[in-house]
N, C-alpha and C. Protein backbone atom coordinates (compact mmCIF):
# COMPACT_ATOMS: atom_id res chain seq x y z
N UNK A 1 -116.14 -122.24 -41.81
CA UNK A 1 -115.68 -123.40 -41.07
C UNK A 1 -114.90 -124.32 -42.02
N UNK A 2 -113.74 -124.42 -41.27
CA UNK A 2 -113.03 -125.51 -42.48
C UNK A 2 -113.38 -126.64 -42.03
N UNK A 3 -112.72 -128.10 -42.61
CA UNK A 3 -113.69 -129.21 -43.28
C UNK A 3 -112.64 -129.66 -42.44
N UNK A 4 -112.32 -131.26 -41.93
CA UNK A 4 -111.41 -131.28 -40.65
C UNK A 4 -110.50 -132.23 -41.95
N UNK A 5 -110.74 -132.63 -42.90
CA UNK A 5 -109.90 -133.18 -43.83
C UNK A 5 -109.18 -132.45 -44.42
N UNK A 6 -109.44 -131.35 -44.46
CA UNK A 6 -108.66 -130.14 -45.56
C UNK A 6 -107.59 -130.01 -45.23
N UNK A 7 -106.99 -130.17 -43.89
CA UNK A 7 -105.49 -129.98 -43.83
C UNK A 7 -104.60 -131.39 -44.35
N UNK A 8 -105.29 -132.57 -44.24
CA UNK A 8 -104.73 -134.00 -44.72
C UNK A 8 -104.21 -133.93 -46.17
N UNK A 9 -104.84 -132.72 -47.27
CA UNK A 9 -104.84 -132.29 -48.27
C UNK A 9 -104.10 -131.22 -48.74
N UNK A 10 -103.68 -130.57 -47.48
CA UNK A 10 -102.89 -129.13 -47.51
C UNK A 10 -101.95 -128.81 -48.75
N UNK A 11 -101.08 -129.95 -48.61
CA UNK A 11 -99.66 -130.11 -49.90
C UNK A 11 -100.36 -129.82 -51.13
N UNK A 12 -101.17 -131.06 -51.50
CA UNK A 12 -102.22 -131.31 -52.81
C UNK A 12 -102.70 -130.06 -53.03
N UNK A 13 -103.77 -129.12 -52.41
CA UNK A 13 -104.23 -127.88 -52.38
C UNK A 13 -103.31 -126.87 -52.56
N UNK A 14 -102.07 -126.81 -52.20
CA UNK A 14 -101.42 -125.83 -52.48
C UNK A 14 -101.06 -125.88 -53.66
N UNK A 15 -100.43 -126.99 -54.15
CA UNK A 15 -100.09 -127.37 -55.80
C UNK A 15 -101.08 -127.13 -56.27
N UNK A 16 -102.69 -127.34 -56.54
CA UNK A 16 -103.26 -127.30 -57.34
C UNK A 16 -103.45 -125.51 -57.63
N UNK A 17 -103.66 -124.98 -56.28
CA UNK A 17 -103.71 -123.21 -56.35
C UNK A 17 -102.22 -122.98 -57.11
N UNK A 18 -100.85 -123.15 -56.78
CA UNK A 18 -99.92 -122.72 -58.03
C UNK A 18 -99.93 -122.88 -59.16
N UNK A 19 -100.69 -124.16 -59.55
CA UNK A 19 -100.89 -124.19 -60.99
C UNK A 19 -102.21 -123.18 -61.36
N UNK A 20 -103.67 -122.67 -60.50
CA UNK A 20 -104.39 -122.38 -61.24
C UNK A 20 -103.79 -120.49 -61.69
N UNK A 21 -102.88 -120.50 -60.17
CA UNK A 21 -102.64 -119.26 -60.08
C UNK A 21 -101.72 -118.61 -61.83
N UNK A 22 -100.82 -120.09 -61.97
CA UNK A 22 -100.36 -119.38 -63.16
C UNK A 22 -100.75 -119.25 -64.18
N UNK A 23 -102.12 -119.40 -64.45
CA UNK A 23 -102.57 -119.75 -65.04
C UNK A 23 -103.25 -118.24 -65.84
N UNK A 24 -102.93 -117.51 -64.73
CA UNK A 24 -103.85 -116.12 -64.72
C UNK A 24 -105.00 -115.71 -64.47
N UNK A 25 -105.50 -116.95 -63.34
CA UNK A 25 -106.80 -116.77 -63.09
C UNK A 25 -106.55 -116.30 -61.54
N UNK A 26 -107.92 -115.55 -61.13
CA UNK A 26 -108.33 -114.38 -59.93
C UNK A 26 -108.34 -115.75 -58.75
N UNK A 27 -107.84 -115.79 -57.95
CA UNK A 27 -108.33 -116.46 -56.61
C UNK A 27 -109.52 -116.20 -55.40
N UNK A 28 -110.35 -116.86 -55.41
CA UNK A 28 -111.70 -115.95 -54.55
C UNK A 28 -111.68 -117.42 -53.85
N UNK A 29 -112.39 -116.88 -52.62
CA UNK A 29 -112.81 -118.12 -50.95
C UNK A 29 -114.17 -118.32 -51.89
N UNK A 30 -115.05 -119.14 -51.92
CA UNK A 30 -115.71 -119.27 -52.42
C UNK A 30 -116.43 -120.65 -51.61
N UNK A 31 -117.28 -120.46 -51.20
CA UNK A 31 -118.11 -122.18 -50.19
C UNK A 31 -117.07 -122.63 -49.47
N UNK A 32 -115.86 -121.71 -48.66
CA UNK A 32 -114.94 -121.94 -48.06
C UNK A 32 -113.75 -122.78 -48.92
N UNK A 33 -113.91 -122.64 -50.32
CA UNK A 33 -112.63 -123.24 -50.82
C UNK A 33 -112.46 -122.40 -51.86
N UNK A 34 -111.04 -122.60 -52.62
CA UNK A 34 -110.00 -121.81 -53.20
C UNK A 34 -110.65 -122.03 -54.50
N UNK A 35 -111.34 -120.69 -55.11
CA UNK A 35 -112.29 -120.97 -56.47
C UNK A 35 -111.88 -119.89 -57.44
N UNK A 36 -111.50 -120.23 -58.47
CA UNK A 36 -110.34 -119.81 -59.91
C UNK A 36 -111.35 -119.02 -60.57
N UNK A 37 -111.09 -117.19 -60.60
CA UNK A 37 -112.32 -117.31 -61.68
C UNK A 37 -111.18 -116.18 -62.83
N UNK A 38 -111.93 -116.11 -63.92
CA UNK A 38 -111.63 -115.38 -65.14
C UNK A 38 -113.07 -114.02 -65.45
N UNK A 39 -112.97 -113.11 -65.37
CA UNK A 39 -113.65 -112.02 -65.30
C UNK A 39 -114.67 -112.58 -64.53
N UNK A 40 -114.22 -112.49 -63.61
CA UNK A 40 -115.48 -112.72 -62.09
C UNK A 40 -116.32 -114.33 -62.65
N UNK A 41 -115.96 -115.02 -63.41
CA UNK A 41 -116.77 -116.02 -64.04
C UNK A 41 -115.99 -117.45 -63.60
N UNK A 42 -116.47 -117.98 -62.88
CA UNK A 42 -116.11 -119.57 -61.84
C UNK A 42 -115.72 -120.01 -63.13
N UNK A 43 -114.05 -120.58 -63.23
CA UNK A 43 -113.15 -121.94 -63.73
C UNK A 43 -113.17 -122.92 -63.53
N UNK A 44 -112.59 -122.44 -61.79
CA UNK A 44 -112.21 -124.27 -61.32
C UNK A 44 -112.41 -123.90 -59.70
N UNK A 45 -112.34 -124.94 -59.09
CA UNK A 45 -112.02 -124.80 -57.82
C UNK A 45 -111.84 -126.07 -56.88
N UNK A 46 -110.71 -126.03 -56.22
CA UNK A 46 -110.08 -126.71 -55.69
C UNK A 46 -110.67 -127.25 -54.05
N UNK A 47 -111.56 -128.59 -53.93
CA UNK A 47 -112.05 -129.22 -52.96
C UNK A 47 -111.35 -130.49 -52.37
N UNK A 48 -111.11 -130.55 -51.06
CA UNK A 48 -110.43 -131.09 -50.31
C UNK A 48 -111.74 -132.07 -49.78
N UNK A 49 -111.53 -133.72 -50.49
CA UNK A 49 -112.53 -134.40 -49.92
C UNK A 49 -112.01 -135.36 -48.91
N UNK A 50 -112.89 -136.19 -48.46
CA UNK A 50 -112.03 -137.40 -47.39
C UNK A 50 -110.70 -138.26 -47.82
N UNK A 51 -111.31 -138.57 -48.89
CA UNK A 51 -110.07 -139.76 -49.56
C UNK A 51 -109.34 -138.89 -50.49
N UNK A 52 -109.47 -138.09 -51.13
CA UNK A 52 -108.60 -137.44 -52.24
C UNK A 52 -108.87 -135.34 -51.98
N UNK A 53 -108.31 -135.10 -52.99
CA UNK A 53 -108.50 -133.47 -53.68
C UNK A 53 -108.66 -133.58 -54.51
N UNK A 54 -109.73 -132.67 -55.34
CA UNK A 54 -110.16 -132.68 -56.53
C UNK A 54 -109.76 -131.63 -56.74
N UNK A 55 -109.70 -130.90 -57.92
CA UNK A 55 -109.62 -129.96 -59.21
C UNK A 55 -110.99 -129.95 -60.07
N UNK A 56 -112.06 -128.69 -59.64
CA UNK A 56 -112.96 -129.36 -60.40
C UNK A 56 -113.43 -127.93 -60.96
N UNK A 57 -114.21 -128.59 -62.83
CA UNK A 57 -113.91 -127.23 -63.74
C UNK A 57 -115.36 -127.74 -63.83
N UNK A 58 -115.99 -125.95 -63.38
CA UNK A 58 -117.70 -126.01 -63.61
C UNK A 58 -118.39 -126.01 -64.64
N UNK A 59 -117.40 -125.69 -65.87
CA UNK A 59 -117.81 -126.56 -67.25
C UNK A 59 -117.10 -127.41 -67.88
N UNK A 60 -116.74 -128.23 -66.83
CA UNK A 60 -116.20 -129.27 -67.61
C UNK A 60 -116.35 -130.55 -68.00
N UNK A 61 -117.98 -130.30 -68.93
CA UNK A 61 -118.34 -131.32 -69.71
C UNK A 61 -118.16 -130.53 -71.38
N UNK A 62 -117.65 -129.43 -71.60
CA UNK A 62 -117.47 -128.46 -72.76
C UNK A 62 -116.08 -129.21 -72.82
N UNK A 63 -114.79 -129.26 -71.85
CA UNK A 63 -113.66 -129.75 -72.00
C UNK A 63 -113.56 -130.87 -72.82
N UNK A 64 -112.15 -130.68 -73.78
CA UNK A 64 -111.86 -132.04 -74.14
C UNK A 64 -110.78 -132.56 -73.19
N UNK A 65 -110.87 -133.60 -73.32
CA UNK A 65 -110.43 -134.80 -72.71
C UNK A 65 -109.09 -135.49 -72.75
N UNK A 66 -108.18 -135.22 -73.57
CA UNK A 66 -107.56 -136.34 -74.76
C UNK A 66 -107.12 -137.44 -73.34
N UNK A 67 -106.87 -137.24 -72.66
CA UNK A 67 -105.90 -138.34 -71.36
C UNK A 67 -107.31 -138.83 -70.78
N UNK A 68 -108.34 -138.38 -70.69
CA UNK A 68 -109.70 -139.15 -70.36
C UNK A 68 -109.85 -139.72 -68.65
N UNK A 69 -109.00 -138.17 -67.93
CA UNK A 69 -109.31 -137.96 -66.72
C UNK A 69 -110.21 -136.95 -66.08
N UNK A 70 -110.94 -136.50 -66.65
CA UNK A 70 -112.21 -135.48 -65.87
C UNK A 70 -113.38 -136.83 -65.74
N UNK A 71 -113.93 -136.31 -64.74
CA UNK A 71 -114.68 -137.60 -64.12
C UNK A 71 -116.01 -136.34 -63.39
N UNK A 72 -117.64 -137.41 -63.80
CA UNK A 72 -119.04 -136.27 -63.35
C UNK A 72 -118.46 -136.70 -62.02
N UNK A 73 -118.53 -135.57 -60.85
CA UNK A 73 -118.70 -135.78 -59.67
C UNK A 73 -119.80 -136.87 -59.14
N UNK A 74 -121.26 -136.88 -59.37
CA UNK A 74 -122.22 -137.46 -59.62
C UNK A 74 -123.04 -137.92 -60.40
N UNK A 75 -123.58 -138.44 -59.91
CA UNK A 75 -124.66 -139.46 -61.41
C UNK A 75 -124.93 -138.53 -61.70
N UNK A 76 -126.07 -137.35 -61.33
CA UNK A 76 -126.26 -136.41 -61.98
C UNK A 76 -125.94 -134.96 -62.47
N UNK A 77 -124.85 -135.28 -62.13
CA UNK A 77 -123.79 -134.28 -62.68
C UNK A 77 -123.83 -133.75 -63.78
N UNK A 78 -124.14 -132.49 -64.61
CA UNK A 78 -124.50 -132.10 -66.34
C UNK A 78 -122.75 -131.22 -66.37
N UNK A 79 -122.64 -130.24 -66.04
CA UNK A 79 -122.04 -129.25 -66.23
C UNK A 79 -120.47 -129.31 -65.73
N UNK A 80 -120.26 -129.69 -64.77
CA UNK A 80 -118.71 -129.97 -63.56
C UNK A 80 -118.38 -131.45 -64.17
N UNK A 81 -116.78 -131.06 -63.86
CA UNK A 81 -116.40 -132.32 -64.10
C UNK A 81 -115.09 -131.87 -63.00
N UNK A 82 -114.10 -133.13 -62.45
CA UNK A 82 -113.24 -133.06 -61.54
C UNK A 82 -112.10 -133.92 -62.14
N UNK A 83 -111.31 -133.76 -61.85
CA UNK A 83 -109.75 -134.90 -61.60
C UNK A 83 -109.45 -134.88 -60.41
N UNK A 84 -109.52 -135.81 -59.22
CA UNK A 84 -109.15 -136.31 -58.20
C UNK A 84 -108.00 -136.91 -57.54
N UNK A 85 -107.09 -136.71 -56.65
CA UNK A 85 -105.65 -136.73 -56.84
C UNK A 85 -105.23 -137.14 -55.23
N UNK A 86 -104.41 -138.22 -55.09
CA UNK A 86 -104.09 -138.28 -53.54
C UNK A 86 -102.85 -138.41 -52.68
N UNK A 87 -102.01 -136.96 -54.39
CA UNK A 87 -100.55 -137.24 -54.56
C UNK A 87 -100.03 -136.08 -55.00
N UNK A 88 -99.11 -135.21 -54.26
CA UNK A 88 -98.65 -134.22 -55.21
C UNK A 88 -97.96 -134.96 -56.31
N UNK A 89 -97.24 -135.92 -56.11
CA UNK A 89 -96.78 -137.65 -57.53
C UNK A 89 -97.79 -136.72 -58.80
N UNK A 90 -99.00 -137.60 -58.38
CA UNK A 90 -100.06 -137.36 -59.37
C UNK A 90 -99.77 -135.86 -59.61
N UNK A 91 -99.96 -134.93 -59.12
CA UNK A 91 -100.64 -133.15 -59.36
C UNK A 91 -99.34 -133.54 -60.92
N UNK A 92 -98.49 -133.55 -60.42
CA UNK A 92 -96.84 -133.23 -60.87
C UNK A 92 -97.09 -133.67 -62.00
N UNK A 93 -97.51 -135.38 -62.28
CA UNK A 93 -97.43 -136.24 -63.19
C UNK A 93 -98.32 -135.36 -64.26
N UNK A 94 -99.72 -134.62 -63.82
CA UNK A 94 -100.82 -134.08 -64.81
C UNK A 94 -100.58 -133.08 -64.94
N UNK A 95 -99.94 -131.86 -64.15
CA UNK A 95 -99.41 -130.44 -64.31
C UNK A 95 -99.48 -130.01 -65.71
N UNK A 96 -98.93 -130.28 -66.82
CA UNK A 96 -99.28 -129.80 -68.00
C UNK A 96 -100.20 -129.95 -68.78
N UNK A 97 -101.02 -130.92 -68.06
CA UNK A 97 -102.55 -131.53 -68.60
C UNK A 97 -103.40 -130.44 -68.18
N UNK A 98 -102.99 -130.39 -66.82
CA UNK A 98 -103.66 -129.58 -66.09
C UNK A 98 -103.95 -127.74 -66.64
N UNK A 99 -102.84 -127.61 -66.92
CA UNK A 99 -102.60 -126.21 -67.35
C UNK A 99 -103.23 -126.19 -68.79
N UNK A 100 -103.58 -126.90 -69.62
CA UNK A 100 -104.08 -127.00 -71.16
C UNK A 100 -105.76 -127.35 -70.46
N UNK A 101 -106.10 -128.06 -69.49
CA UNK A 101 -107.56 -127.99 -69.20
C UNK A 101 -107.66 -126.61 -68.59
N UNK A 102 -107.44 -125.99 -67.93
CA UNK A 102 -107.26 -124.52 -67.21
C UNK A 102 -107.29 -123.39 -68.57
N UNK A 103 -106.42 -123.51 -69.27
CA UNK A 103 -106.66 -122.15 -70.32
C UNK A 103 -107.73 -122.37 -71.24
N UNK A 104 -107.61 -123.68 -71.61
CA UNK A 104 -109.24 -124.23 -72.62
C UNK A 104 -110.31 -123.77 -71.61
N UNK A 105 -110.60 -124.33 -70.64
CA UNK A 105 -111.39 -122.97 -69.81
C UNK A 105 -111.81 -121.92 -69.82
N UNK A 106 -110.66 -120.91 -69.71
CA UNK A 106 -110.45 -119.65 -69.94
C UNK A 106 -111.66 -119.40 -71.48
N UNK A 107 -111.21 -120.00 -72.59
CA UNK A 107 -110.76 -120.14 -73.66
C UNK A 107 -112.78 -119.81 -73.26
N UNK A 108 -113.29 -121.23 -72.68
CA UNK A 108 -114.59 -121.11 -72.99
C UNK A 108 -115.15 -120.07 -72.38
N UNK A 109 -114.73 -119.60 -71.05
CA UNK A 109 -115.44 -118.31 -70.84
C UNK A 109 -115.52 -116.56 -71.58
N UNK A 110 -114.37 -116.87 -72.30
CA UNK A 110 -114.13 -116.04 -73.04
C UNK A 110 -115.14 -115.94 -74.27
N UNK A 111 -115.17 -116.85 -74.37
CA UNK A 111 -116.14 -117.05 -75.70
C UNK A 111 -117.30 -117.22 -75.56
N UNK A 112 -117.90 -117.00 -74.06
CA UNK A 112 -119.46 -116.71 -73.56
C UNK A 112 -120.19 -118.38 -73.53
N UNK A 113 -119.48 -119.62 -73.99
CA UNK A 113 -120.01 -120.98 -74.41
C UNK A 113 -120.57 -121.49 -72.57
N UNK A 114 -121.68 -122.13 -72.82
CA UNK A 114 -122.80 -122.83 -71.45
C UNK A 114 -122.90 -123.99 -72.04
N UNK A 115 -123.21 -124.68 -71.16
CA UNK A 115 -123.46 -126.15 -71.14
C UNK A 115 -125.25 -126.17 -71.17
N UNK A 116 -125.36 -127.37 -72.29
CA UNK A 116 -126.40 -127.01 -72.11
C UNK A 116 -127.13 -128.38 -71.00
N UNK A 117 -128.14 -127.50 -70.51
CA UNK A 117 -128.48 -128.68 -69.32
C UNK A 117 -129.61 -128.97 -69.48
N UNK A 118 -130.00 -130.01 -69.15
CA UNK A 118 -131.25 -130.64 -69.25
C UNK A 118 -132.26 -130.05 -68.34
N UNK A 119 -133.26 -129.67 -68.67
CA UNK A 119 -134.67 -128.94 -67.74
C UNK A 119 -135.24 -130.05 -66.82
N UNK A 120 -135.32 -129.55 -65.47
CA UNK A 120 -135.98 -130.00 -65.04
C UNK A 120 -137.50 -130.92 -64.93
N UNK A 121 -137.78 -130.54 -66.06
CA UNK A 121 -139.38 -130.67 -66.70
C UNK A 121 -138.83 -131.73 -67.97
N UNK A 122 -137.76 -132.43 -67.86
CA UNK A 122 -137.43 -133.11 -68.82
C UNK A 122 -137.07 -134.39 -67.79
N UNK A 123 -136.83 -134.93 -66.56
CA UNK A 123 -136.98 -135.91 -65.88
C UNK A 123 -138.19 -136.16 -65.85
N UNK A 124 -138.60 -137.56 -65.74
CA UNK A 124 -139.77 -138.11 -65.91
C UNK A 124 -139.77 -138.77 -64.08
N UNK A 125 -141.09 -138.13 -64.17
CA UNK A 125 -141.64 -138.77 -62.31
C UNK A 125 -142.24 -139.79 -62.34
N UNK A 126 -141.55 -140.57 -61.25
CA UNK A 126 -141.56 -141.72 -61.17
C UNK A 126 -143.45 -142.30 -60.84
N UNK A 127 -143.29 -143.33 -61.58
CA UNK A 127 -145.07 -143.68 -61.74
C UNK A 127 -145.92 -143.77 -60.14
N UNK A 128 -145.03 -144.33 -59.81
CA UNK A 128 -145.44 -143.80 -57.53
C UNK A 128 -145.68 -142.74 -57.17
N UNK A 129 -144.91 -141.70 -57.69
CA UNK A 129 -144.95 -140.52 -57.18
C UNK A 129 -146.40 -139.63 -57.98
N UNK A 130 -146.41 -139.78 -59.43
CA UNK A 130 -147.66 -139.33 -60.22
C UNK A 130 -148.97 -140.34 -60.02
N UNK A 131 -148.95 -141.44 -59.37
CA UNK A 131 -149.94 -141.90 -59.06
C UNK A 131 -150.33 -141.18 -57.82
N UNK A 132 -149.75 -140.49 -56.97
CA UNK A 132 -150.20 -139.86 -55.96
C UNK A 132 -150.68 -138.76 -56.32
N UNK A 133 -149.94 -137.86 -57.29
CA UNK A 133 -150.22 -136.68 -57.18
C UNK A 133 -151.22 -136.60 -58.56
N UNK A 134 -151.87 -137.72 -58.77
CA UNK A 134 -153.02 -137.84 -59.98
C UNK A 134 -154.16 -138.13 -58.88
N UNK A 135 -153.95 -138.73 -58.30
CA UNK A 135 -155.15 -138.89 -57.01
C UNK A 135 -155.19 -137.91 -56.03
N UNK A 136 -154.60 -137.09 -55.52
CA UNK A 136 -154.67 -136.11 -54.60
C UNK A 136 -154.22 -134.64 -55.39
N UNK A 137 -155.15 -134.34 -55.78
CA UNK A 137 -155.54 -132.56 -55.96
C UNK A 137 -154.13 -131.32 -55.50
N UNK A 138 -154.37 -131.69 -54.06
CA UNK A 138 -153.87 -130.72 -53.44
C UNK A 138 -152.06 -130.82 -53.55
N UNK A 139 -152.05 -131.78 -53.63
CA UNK A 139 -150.83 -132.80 -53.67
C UNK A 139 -150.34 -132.02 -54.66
N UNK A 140 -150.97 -132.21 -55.61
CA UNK A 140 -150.37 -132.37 -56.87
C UNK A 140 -150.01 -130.55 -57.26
N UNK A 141 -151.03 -129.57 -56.93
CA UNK A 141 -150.96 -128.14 -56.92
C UNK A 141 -149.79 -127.81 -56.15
N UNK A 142 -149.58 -128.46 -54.77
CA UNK A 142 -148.17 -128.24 -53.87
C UNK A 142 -146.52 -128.11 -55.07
N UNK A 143 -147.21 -129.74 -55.30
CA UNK A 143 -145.64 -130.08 -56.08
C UNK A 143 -145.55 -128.95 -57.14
N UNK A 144 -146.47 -128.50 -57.83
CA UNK A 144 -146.21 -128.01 -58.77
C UNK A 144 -145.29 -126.42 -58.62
N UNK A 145 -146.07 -126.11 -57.80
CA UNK A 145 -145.52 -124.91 -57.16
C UNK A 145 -144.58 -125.41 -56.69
N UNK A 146 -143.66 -126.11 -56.30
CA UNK A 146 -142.19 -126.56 -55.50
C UNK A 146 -141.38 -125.69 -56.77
N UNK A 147 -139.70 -125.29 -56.32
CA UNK A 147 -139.07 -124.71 -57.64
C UNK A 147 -138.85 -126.05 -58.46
N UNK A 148 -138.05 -126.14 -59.68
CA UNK A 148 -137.74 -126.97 -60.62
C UNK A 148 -136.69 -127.94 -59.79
N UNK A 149 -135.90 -127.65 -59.21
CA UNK A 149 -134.56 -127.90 -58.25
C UNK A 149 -135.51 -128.79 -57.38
N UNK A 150 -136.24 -128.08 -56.61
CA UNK A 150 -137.02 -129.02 -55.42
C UNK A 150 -137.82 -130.45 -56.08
N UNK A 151 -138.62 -130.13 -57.12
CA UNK A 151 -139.33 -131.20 -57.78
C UNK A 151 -138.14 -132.09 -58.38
N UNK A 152 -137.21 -131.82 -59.08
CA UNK A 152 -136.34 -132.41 -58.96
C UNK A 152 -135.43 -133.61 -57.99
N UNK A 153 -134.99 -132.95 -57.12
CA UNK A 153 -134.60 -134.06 -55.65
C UNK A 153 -135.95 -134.57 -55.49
N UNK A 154 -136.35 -134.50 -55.46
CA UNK A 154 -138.18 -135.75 -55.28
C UNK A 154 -138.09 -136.94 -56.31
N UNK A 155 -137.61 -136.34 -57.83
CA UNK A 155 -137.44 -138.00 -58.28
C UNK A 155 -136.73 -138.17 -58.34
N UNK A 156 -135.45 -137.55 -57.98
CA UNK A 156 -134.02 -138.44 -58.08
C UNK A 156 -134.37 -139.20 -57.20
N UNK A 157 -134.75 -138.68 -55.58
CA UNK A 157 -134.93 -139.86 -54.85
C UNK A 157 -135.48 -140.97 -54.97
N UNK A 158 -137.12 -140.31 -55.12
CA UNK A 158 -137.34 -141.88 -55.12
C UNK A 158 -136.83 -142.84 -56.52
N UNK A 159 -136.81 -141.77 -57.84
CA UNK A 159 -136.89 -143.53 -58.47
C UNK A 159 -135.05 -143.53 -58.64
N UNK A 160 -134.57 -143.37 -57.65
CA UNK A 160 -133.58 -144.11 -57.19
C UNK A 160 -133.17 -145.18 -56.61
N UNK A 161 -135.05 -145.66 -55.91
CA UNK A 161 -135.24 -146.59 -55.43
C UNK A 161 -135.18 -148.43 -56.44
N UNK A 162 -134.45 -149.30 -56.35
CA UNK A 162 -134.35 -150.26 -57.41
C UNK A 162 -136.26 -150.60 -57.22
N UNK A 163 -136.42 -151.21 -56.05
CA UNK A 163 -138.38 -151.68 -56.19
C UNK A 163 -139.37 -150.89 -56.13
N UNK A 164 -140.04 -151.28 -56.62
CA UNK A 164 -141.41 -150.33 -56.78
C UNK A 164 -141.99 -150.36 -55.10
N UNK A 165 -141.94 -151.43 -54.42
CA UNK A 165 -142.67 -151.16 -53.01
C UNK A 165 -142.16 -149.81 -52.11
N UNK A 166 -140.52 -149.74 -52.45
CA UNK A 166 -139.25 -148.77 -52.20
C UNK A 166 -139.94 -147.47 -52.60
N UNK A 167 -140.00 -147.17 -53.89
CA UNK A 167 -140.08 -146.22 -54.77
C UNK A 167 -141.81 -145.70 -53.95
N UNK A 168 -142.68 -146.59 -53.89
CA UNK A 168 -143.91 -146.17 -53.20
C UNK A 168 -143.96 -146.01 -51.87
N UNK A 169 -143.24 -146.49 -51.01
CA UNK A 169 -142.81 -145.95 -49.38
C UNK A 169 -142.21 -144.66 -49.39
N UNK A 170 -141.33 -144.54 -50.48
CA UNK A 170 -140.54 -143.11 -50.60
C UNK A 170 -141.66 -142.22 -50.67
N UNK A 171 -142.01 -142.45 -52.09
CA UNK A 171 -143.15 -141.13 -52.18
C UNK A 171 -144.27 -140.72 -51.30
N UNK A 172 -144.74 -141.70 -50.67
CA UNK A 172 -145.76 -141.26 -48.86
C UNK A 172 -145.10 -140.30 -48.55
N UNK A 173 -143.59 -141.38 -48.39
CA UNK A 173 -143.03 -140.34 -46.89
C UNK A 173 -142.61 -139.09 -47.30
N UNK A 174 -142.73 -138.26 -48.26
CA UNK A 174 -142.36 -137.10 -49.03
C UNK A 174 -143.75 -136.03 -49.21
N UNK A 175 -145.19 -137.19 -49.14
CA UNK A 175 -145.91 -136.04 -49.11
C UNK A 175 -145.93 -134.71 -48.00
N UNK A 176 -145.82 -135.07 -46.55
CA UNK A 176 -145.57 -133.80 -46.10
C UNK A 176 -144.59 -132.80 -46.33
N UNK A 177 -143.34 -133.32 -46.65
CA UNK A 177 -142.31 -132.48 -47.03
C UNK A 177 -143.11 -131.23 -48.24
N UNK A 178 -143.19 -132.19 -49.16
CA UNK A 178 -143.69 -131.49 -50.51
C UNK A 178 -145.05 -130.35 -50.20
N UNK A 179 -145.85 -130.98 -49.19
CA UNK A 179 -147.01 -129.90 -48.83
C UNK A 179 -146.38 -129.15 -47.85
N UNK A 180 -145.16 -129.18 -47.30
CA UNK A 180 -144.84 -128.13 -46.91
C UNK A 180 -144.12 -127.15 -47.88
N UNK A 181 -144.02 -127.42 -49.00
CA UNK A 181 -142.78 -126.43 -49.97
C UNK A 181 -141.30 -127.30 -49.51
N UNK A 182 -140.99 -128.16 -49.48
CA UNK A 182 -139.82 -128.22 -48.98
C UNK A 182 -139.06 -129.08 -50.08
N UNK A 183 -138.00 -128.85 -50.47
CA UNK A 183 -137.33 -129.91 -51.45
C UNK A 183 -136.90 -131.26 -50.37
N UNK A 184 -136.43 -132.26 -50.88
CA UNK A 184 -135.95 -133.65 -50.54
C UNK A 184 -134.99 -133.52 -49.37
N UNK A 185 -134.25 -132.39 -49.35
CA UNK A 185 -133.30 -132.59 -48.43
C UNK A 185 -133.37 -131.57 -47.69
N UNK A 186 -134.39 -130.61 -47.64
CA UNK A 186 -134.16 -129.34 -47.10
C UNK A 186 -134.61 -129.17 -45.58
N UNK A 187 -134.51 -128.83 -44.21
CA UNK A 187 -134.89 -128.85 -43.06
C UNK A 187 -135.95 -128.42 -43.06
N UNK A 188 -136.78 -128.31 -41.94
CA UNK A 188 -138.05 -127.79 -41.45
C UNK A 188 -137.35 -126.19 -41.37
N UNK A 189 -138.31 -125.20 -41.70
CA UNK A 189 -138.59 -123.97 -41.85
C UNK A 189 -138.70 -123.89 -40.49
């Protein structure tokens, strides 16, 4: 299913695929968008959001920078980085930027280099949430068993919360989720 913005982006998207294309990288559909790889190994790939198009390189926190336009998609963003664009103007203006972030790419997959990411088991849970699961047993055996990913979205959320009353309403309302196996955002089974 395409995204109903993706055609508002069409121009932008096509420029960004001629540049990755010359780049000598493989073109694959990939989560329904145009994704760059180098021996079957994800580059870049080109997402059509509401307000802009991005260009975004799945290791590109390994990239250097020198013009100091790759930007984390999200706060918690380790690994991806994007340049965002709402202009073929712009594509045009970065085109040779573009093409020196694209082969440095290459450059790193070639050379087998990972980002290294922070473990899951290296976020610290928020004191609401371990006060629950220090008082309730069962609670606490659930979470543990959740994957790393799932326990994860549990404290981004809550101690995303700025107050502690916040941060302790969150974590209630999460115990059923969590005794069901379910990460933060995931539907009912």
């Amino acid at each position: 299913m395409q995204v109903p913005y993706a055609k508002k982006w069409q121009n932008e998207t096509d420029k960004l695929r001629e540049i990755a294309l010359g780049c000598d990288l493989t073109e694959e559909l990939k989560w329904g968008k145009p994704c760059f790889t180098f021996l079957k190994k994800n580059v870049a790939i080109v997402i059509p959001l509401k307000e802009s198009c991005a260009l975004a390189f799945f290791k590109g926190a390994l990239l250097k920078d020198p013009r100091h336009v790759l930007e984390k998609a999200g706060e918690h963003t380790q690994a991806g980085r994007w340049i965002k664009f709402t202009s073929i103007k712009e594509i045009t203006a970065l085109q040779s930027s573009l093409r020196k972030y694209l082969y440095e790419a290459i450059e790193l997959e070639e050379a087998g280099k990972k980002v290294e990411l922070r473990k899951p088991s290296e976020y610290t849970i928020p004191e609401e949430l371990q006060t629950l699961l220090n008082n309730n047993a069962a609670l606490k055996v659930s979470f543990n068993a959740l994957t790393p990913g799932r326990r994860k979205s549990y404290v981004f959320h809550i101690s995303s919360a700025k107050q502690a009353k916040t941060r302790a309403a969150r974590a209630e309302r999460c115990i059923p989720m969590i005794q069901n196996g379910r990460g933060f955002n995931e539907q009912p089974r």
